[in-house]
C-alpha atoms as a PDB file:
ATOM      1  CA  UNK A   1      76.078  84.049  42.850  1.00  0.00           C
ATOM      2  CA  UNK A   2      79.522  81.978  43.231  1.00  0.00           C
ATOM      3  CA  UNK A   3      81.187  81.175  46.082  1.00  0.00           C
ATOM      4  CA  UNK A   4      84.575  83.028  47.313  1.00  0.00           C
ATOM      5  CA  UNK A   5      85.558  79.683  49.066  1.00  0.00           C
ATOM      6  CA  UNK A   6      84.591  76.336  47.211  1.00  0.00           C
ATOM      7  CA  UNK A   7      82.000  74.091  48.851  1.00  0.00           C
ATOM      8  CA  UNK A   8      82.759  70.153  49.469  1.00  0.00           C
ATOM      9  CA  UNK A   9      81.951  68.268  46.756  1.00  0.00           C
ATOM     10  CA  UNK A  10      79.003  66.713  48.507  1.00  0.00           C
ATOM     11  CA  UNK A  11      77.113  67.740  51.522  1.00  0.00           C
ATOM     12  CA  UNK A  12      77.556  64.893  54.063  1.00  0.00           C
ATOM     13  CA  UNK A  13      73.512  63.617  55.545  1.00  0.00           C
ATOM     14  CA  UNK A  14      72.385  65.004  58.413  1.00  0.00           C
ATOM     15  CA  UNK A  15      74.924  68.209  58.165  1.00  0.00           C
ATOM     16  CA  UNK A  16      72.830  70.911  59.291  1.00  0.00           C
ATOM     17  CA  UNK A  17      73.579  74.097  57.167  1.00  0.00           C
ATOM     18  CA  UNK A  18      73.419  77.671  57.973  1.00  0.00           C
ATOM     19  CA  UNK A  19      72.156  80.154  55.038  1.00  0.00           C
ATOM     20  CA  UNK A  20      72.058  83.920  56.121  1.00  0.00           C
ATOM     21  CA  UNK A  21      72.049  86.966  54.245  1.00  0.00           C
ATOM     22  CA  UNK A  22      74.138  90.116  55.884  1.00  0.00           C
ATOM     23  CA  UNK A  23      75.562  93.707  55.478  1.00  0.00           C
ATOM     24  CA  UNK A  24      77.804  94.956  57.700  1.00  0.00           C
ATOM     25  CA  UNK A  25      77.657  92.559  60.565  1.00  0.00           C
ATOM     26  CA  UNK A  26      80.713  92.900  61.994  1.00  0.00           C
ATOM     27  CA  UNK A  27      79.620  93.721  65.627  1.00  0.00           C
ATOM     28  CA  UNK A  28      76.783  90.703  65.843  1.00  0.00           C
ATOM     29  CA  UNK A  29      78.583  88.216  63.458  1.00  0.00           C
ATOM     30  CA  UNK A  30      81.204  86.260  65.629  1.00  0.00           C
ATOM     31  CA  UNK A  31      78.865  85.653  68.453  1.00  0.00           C
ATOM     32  CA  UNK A  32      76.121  84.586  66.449  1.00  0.00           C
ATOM     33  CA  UNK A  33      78.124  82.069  64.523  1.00  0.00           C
ATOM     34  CA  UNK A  34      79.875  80.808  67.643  1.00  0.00           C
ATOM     35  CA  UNK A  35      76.649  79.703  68.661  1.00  0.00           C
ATOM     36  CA  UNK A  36      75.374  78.102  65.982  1.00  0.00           C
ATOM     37  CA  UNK A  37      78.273  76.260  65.226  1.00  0.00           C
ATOM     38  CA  UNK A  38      78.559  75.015  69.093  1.00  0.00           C
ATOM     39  CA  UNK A  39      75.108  73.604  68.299  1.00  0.00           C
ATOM     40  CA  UNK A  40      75.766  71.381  65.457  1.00  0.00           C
ATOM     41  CA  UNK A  41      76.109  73.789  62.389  1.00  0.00           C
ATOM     42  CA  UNK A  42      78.757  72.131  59.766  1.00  0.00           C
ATOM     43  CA  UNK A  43      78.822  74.895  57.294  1.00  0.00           C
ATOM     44  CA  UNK A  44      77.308  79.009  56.764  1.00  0.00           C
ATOM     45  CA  UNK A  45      76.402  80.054  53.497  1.00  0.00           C
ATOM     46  CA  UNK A  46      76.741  84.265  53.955  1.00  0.00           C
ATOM     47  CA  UNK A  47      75.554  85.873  51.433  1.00  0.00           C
ATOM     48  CA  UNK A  48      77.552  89.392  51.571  1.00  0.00           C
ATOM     49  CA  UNK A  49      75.570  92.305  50.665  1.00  0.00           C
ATOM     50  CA  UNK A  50      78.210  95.122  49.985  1.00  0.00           C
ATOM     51  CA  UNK A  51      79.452  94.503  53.337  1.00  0.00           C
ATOM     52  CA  UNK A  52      82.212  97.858  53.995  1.00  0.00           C
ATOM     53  CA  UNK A  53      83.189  96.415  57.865  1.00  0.00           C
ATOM     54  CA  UNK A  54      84.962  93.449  59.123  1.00  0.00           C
ATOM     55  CA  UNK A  55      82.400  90.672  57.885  1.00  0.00           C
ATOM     56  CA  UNK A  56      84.406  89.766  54.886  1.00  0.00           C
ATOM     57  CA  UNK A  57      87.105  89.435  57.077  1.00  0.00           C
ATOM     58  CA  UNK A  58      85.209  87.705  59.725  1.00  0.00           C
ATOM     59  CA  UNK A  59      84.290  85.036  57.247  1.00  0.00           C
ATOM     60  CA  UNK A  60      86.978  84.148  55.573  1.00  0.00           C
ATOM     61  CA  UNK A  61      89.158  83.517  58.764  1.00  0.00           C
ATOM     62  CA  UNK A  62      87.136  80.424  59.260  1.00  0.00           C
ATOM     63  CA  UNK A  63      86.990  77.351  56.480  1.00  0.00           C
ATOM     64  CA  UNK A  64      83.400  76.596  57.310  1.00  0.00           C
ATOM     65  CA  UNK A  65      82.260  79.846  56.022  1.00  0.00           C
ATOM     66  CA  UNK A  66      81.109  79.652  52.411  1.00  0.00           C
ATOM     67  CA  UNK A  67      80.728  83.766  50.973  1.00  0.00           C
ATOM     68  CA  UNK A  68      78.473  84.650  48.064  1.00  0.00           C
ATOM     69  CA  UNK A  69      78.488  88.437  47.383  1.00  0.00           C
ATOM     70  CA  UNK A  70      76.368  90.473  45.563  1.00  0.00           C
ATOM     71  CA  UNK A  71      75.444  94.141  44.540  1.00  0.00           C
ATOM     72  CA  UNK A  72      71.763  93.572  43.899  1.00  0.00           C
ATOM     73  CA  UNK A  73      69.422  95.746  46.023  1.00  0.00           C
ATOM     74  CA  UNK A  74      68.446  94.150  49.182  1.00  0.00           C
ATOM     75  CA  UNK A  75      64.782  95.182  48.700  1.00  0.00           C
ATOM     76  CA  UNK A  76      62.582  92.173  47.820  1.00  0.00           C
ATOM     77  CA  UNK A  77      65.502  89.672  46.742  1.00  0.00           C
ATOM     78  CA  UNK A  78      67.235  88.792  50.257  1.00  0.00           C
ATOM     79  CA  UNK A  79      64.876  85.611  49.595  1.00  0.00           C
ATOM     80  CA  UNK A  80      65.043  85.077  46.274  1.00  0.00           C
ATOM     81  CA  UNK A  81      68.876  84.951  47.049  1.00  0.00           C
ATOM     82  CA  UNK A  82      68.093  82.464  49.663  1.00  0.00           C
ATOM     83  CA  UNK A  83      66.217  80.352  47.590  1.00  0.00           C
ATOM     84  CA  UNK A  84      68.899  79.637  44.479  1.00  0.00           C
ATOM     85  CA  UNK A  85      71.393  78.804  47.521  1.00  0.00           C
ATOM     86  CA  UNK A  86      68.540  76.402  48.758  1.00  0.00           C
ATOM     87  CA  UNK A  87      68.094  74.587  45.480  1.00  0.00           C
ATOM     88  CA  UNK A  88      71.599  74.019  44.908  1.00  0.00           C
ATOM     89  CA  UNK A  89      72.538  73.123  48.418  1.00  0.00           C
ATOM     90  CA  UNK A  90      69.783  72.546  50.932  1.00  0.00           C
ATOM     91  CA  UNK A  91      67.266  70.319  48.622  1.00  0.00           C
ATOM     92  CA  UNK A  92      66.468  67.363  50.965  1.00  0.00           C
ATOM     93  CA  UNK A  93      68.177  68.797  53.834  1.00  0.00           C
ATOM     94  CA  UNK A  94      67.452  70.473  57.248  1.00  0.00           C
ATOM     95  CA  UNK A  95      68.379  73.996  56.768  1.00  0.00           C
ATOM     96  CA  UNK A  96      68.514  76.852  59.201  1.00  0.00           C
ATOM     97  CA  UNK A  97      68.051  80.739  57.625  1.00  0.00           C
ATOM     98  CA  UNK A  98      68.928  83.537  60.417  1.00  0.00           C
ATOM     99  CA  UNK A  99      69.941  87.090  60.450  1.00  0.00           C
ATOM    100  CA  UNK A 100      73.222  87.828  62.108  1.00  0.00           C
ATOM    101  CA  UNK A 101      70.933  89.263  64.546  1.00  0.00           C
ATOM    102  CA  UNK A 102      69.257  86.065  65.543  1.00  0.00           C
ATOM    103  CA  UNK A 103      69.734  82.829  67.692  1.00  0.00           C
ATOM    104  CA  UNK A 104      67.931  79.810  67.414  1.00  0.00           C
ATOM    105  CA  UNK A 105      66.725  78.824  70.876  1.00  0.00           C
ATOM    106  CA  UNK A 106      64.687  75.431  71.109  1.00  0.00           C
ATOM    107  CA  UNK A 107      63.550  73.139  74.115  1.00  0.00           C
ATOM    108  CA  UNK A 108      66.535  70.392  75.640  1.00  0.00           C
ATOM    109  CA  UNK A 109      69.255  72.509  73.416  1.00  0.00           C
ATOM    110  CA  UNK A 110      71.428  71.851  76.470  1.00  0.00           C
ATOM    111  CA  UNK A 111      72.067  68.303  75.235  1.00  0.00           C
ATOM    112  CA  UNK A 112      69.927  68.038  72.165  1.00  0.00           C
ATOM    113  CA  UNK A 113      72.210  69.158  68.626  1.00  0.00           C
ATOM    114  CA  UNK A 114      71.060  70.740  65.675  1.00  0.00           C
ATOM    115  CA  UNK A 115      71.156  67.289  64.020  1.00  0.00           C
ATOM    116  CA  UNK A 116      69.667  65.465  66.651  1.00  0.00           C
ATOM    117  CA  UNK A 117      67.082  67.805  66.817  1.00  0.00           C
ATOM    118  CA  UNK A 118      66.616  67.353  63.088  1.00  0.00           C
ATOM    119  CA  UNK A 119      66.310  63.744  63.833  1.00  0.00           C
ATOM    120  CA  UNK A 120      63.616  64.014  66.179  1.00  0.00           C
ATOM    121  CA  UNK A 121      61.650  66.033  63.595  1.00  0.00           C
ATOM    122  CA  UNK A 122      61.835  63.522  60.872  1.00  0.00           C
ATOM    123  CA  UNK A 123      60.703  60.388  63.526  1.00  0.00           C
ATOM    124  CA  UNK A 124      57.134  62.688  64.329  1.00  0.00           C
ATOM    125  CA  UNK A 125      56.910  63.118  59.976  1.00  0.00           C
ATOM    126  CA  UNK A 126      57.376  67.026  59.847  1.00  0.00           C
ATOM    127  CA  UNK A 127      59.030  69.466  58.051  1.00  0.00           C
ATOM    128  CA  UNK A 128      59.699  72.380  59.653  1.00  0.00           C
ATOM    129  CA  UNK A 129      59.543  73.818  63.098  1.00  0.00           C
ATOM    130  CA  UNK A 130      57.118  77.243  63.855  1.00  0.00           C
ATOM    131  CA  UNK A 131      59.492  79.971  66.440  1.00  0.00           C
ATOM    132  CA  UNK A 132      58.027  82.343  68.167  1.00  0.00           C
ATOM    133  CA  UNK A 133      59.930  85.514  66.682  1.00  0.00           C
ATOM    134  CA  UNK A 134      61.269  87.412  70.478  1.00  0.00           C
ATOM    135  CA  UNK A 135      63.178  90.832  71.068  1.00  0.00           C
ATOM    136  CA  UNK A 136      65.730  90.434  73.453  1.00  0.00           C
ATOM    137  CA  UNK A 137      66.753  93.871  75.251  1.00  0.00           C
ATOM    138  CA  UNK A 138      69.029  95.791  77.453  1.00  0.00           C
ATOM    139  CA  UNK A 139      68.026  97.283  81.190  1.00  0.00           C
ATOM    140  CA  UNK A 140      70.398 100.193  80.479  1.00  0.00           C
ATOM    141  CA  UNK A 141      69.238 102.544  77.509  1.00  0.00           C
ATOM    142  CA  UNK A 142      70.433 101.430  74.091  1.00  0.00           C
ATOM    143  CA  UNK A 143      72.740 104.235  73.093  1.00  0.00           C
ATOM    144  CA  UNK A 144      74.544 103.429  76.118  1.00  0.00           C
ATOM    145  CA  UNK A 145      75.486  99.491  75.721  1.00  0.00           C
ATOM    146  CA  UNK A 146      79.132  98.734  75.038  1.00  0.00           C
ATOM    147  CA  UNK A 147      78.625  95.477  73.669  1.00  0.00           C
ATOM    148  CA  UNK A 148      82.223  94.230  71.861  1.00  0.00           C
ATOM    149  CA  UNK A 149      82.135  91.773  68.845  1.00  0.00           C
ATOM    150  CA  UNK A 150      82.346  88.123  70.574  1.00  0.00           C
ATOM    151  CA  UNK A 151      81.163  88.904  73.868  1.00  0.00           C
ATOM    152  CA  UNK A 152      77.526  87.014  74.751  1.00  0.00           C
ATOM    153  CA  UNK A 153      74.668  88.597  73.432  1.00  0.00           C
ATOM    154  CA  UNK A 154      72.776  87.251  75.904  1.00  0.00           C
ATOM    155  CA  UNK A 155      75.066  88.994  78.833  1.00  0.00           C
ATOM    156  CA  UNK A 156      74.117  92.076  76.937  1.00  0.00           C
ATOM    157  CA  UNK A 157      70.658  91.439  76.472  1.00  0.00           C
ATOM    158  CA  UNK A 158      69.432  89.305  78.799  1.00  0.00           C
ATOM    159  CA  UNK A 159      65.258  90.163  78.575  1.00  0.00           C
ATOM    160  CA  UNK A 160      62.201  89.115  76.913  1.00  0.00           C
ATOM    161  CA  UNK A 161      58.522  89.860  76.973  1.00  0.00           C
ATOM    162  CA  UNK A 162      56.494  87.257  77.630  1.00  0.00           C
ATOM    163  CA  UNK A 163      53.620  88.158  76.258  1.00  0.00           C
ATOM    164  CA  UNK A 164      51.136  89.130  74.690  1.00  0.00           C
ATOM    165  CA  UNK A 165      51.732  87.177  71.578  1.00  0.00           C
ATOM    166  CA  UNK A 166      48.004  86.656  69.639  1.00  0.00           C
ATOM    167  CA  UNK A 167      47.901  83.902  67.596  1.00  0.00           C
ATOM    168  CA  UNK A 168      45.828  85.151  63.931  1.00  0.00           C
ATOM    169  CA  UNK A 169      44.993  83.025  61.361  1.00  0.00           C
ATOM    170  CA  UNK A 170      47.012  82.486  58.431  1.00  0.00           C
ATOM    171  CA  UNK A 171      45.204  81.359  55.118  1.00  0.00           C
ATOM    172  CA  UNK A 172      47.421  79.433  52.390  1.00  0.00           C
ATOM    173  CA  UNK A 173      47.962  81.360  49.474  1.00  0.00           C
ATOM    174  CA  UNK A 174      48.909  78.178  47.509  1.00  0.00           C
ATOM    175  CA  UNK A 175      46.553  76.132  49.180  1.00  0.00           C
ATOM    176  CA  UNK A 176      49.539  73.792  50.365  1.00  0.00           C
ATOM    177  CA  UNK A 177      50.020  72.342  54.063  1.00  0.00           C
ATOM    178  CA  UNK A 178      51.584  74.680  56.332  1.00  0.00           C
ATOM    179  CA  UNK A 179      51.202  76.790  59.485  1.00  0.00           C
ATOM    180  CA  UNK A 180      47.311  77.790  59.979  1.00  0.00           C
ATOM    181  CA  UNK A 181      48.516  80.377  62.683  1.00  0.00           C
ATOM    182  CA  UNK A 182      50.535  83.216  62.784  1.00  0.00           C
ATOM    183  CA  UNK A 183      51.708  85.109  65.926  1.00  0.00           C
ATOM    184  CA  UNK A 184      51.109  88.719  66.348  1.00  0.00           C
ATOM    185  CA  UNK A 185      52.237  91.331  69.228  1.00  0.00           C
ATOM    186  CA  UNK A 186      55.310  90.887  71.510  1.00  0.00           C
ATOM    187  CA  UNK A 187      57.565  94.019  72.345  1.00  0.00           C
ATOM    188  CA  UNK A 188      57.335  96.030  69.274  1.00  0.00           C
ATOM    189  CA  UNK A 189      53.515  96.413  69.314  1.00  0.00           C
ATOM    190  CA  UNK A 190      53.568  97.210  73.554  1.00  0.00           C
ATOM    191  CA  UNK A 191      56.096 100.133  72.445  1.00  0.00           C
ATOM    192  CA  UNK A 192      55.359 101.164  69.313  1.00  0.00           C
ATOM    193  CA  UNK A 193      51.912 100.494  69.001  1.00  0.00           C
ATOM    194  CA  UNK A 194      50.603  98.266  65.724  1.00  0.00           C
ATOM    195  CA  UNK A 195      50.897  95.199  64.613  1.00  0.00           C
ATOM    196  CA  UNK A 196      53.933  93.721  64.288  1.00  0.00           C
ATOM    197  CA  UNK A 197      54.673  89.498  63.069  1.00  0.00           C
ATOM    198  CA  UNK A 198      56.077  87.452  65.636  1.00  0.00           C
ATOM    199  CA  UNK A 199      56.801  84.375  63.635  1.00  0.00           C
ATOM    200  CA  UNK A 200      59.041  82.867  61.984  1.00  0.00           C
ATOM    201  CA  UNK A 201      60.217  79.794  60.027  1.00  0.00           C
ATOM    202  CA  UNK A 202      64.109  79.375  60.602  1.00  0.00           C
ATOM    203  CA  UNK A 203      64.272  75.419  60.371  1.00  0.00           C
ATOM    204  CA  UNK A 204      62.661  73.042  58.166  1.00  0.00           C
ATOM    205  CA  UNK A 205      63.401  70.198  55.641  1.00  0.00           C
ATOM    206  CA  UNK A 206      63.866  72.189  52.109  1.00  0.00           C
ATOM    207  CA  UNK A 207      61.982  71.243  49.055  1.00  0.00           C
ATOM    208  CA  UNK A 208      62.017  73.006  45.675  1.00  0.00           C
ATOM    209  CA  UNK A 209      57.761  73.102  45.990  1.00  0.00           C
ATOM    210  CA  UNK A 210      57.916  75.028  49.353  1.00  0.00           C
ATOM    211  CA  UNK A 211      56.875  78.674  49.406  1.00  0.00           C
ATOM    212  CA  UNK A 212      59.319  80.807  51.474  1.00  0.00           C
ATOM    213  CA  UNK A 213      57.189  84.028  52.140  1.00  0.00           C
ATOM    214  CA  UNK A 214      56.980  87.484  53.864  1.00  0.00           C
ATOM    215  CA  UNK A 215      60.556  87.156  55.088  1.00  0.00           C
ATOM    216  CA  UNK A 216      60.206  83.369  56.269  1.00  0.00           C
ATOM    217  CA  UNK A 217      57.220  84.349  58.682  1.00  0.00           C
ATOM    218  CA  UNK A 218      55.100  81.847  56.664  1.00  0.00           C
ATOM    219  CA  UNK A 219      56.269  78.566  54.978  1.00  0.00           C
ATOM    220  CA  UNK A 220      53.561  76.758  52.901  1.00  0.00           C
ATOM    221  CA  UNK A 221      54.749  73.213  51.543  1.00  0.00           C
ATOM    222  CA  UNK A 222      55.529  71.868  54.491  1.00  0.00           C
ATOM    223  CA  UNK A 223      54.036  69.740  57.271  1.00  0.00           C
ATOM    224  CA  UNK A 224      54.440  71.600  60.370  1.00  0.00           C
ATOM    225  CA  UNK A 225      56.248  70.404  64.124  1.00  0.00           C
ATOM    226  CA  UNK A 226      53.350  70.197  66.864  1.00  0.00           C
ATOM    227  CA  UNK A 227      56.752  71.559  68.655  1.00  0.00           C
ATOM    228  CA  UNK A 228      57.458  75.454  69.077  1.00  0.00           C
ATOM    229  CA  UNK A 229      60.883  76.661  69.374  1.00  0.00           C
ATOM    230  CA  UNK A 230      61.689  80.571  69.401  1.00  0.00           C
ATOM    231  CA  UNK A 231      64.201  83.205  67.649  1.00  0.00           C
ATOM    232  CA  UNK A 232      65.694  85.685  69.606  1.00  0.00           C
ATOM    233  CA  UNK A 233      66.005  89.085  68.022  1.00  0.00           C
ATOM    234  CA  UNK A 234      69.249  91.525  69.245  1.00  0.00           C
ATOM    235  CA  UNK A 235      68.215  94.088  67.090  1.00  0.00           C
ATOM    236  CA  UNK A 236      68.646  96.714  70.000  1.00  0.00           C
ATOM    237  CA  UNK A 237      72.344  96.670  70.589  1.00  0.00           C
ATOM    238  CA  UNK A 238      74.351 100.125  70.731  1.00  0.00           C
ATOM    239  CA  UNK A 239      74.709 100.962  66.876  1.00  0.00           C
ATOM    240  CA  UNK A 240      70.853 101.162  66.787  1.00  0.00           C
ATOM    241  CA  UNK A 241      70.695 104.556  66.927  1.00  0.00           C
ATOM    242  CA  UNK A 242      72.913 104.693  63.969  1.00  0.00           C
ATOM    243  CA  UNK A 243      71.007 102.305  61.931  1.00  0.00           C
ATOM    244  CA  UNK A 244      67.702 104.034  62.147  1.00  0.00           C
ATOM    245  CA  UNK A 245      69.162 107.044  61.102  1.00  0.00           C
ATOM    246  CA  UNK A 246      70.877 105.666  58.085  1.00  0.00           C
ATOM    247  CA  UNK A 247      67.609 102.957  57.496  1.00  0.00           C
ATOM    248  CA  UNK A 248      64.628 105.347  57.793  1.00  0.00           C
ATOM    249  CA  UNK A 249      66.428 107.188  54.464  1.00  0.00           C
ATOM    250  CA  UNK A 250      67.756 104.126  52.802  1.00  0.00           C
ATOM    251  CA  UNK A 251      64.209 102.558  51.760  1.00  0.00           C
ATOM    252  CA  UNK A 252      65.419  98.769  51.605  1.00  0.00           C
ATOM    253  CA  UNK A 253      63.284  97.320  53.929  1.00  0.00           C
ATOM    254  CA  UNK A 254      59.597  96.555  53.867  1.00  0.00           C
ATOM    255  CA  UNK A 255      56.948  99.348  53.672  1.00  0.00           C
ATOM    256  CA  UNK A 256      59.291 101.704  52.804  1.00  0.00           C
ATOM    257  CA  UNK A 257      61.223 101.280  55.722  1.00  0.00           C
ATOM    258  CA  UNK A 258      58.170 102.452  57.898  1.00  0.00           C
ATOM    259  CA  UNK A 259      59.321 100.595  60.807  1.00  0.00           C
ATOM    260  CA  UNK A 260      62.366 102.323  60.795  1.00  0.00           C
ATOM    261  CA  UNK A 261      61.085 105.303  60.754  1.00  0.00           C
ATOM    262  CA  UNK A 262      58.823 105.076  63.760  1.00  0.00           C
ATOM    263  CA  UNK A 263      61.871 104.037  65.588  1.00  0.00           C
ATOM    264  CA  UNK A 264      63.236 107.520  63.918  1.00  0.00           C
ATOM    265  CA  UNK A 265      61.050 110.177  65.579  1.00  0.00           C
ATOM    266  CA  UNK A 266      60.762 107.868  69.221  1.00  0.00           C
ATOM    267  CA  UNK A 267      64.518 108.056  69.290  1.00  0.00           C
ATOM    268  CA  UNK A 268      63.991 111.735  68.376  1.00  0.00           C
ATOM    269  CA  UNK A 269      61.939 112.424  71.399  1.00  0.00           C
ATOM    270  CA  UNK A 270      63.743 109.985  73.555  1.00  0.00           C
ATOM    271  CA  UNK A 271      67.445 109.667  72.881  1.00  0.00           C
ATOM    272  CA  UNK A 272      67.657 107.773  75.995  1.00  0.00           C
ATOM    273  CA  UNK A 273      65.192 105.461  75.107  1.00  0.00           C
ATOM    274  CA  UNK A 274      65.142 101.522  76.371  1.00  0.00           C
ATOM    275  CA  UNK A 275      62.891  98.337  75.846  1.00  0.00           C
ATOM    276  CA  UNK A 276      62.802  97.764  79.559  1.00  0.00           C
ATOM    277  CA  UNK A 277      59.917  97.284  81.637  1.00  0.00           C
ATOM    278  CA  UNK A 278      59.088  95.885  84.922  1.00  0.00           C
ATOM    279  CA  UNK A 279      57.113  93.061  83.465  1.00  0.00           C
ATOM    280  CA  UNK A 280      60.205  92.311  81.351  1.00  0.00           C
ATOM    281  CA  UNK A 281      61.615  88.578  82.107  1.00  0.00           C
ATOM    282  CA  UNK A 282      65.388  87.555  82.270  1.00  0.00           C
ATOM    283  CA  UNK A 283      66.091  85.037  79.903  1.00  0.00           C
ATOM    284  CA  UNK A 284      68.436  82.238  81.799  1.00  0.00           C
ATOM    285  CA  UNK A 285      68.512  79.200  79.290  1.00  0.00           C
ATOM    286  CA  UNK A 286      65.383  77.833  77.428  1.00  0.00           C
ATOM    287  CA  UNK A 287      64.108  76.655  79.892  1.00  0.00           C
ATOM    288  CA  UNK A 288      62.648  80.047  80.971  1.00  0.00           C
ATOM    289  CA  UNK A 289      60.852  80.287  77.247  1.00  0.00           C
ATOM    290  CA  UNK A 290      59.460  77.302  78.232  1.00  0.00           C
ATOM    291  CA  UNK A 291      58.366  78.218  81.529  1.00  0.00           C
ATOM    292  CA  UNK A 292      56.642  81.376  80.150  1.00  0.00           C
ATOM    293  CA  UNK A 293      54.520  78.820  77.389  1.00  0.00           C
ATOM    294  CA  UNK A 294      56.954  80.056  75.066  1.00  0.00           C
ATOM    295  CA  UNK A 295      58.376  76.859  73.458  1.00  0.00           C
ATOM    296  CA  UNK A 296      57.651  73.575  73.556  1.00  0.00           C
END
């Protein structure tokens, strides 16, 4: 992997990098960056996976964005693609990994930066922070969103569930320090049944002897926050319908793309299908994932 832009020489302390791995990303992409870098991100390390829309172009209108591309199958090596990137960039760092689907929502991110927030991590000795893995959704059915690269995702989809999220022991595979919990349930399980992970490891202090595993829903090396933040998921945005359909025959994804496929024959029976439900809450800032016990 070599970058299409060259890096700085040296990464400055206490930048706060962003490492994500993407494929045609073009509707999500400017939003989710936006964010990020409103929050304290100095650089993105995209790693371009064949990419055929605007993310290419996306990313190179902006000097902070760093683009690594590659024509490698994305089944079991969007990690291992992480990882290099982490050992010759993020080694002694805080790091954040995210889809271009995701935001990183965390408690006082009104007035608390990524690097502040980093700071505050080091002063109680840990390493990374557990999130609480949440799909945000639409009112209207999916198919009929008109969401438009750059406007707020959170406009678009403004709810969450807040609950039930189970927390199920996690044993170390490596018998290292890490998370002894991870969270099970949330949105996917009340609609499709199962059991789906709700966790997830975007932020933490790399080190060459951490384990990065099962998609960053487990992190063993690392001594974890007593804090909880939370990722929020816009999977469910109005090309959904199109991605199932093309991702339920791909195979890429885990299982052989068995998730996808569920989401295949409900969209099948329900083309207008939504994620809304009276119970659902609105998400206003983070200070409703804190209300709901969320983060903390």
């Amino acid at each position: 992997l070599h970058p299409l832009r060259p890096l700085p020489p040296a990464r400055k302390p206490g930048e706060i990098w962003l490492f994500m791995a993407c494929r045609d990303e073009a509707l999500r992409l400017p939003a989710m960056l936006r964010y990020h870098f409103d929050r304290g991100v100095s650089r993105v390390i995209l790693i371009d996976n064949g990419s055929t829309d605007e993310t290419l172009d996306i990313a190179a209108a902006d000097s902070r964005i760093h683009v690594f591309r590659t024509a490698q199958t994305f089944a079991g090596n969007k990690i291992a693609w992480q990882e290099l990137l982490l050992r010759r960039y993020g080694v002694g760092y805080w790091n954040l990994l995210l889809d271009a689907d995701e935001l990183f929502a965390y408690p006082d991110m009104d007035t608390l930066s990524l690097p502040e927030l980093a700071r505050e991590l080091e002063a109680e000795n840990a390493q990374a922070l557990h999130c609480l893995f949440i799909d945000m959704f639409s009112r209207a059915p999916i198919r009929s969103l008109r969401y438009a690269p750059g406007d707020d995702l959170l406009a678009t989809a403004p709810f969450f569930d807040a609950g039930p999220y189970d927390r199920v022991a996690y044993r170390s595979v490596f018998g290292l320090p890490g998370s002894t919990f991870v969270y099970m349930g949330g949105t996917r399980s009340r609609v499709f049944g199962g059991e789906f992970g709700c966790s997830k490891i975007p932020f933490f202090k790399y080190s060459p002897r951490q384990f990065l595993r099962l998609g960053l829903h487990t992190l063993e090396g690392a001594r974890f926050s007593a804090h909880q933040a939370a990722v929020l998921h816009f999977k469910y945005l109005q090309d959904f319908h199109e991605k199932v359909a093309r991702e339920s025959v791909r195979n890429v994804y885990w299982n052989g793309a068995s998730e996808y496929k569920t989401y295949a024959a409900l969209l099948e029976k329900n083309p207008d299908f939504t994620l809304w439900h009276p119970g659902a809450v609105r998400y206003e800032s983070w200070r409703s994932l804190a209300e709901a016990g969320l983060v903390f």
